[in-house]
Protein backbone atom coordinates (compact mmCIF):
# COMPACT_ATOMS: atom_id res chain seq x y z
CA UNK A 1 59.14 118.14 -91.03
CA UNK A 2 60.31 117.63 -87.82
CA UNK A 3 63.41 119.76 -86.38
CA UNK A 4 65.33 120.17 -83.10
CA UNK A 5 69.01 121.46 -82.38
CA UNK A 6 72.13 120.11 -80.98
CA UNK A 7 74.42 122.60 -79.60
CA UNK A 8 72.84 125.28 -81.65
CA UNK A 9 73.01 123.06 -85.10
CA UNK A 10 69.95 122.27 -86.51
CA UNK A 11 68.86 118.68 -86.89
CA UNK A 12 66.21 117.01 -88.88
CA UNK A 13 63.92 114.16 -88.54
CA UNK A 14 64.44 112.47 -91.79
CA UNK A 15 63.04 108.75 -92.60
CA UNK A 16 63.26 107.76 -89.28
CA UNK A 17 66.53 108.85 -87.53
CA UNK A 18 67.80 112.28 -86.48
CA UNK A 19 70.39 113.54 -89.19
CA UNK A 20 72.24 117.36 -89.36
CA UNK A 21 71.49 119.71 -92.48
CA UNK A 22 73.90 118.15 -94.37
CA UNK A 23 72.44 114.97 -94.19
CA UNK A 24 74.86 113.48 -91.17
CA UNK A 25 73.48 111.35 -88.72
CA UNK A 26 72.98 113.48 -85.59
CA UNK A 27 74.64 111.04 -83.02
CA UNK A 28 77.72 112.26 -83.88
CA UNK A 29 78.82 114.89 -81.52
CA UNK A 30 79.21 118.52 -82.98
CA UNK A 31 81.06 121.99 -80.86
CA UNK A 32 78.86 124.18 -80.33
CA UNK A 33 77.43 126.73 -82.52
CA UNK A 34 79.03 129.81 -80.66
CA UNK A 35 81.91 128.73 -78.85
CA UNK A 36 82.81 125.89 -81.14
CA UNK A 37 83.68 123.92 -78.57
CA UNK A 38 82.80 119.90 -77.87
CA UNK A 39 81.34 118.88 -74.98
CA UNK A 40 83.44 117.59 -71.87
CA UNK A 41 84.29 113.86 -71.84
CA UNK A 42 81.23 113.89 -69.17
CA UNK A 43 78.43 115.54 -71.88
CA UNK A 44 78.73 118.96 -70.19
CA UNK A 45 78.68 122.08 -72.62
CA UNK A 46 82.41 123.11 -72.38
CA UNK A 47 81.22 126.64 -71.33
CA UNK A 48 79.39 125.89 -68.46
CA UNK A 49 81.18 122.50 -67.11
CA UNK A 50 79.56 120.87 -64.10
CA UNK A 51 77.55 122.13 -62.26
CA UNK A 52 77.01 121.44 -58.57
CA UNK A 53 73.68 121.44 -57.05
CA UNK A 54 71.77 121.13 -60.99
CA UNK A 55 70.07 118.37 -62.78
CA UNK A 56 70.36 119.81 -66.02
CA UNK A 57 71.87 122.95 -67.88
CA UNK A 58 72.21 124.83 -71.02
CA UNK A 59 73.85 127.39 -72.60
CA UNK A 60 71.98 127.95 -75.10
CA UNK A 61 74.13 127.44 -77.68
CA UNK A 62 73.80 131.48 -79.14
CA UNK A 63 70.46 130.15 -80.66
CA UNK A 64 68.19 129.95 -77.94
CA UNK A 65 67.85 131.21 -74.14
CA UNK A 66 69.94 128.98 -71.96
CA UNK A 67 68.77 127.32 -68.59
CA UNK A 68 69.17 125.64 -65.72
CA UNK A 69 66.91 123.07 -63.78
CA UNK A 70 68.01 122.77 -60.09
CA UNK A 71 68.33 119.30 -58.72
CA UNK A 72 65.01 118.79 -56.50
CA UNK A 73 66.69 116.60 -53.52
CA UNK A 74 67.25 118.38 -50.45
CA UNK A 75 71.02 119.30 -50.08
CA UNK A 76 72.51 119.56 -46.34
């Protein structure tokens, strides 16, 4: 079995598509496990918002370590 999370809720590979615990399909959007919050319109974990200067960022959801992965073109 394989398994992943979204915003700190467990997901499941199950006969070919992603699906929660419960069985729903995974492409519909959850909060997140500890702030139970959605994300922003933009896909942003509500905690953290945007950004500047990153490529990518997480909170971690109270499940996992967050992080952050710094944009690699050179801002002036």
């Amino acid at each position: 079995m394989i398994t992943s999370l979204s915003r700190g809720n467990i997901t499941i590979f199950k006969n070919g598509i992603w699906v929660y615990e419960d069985g729903t399909p995974a492409d519909i959007d959850r909060p997140c496990k500890k702030c139970g919050k959605m994300p922003t319109p933009e896909g942003y974990d509500a905690c953290l918002g945007y950004v500047e200067g990153v490529s990518s960022v997480c909170c971690g959801h109270g499940v996992e370590e967050g992080y952050v992965i710094m944009n690699s073109e050179v801002q002036e």
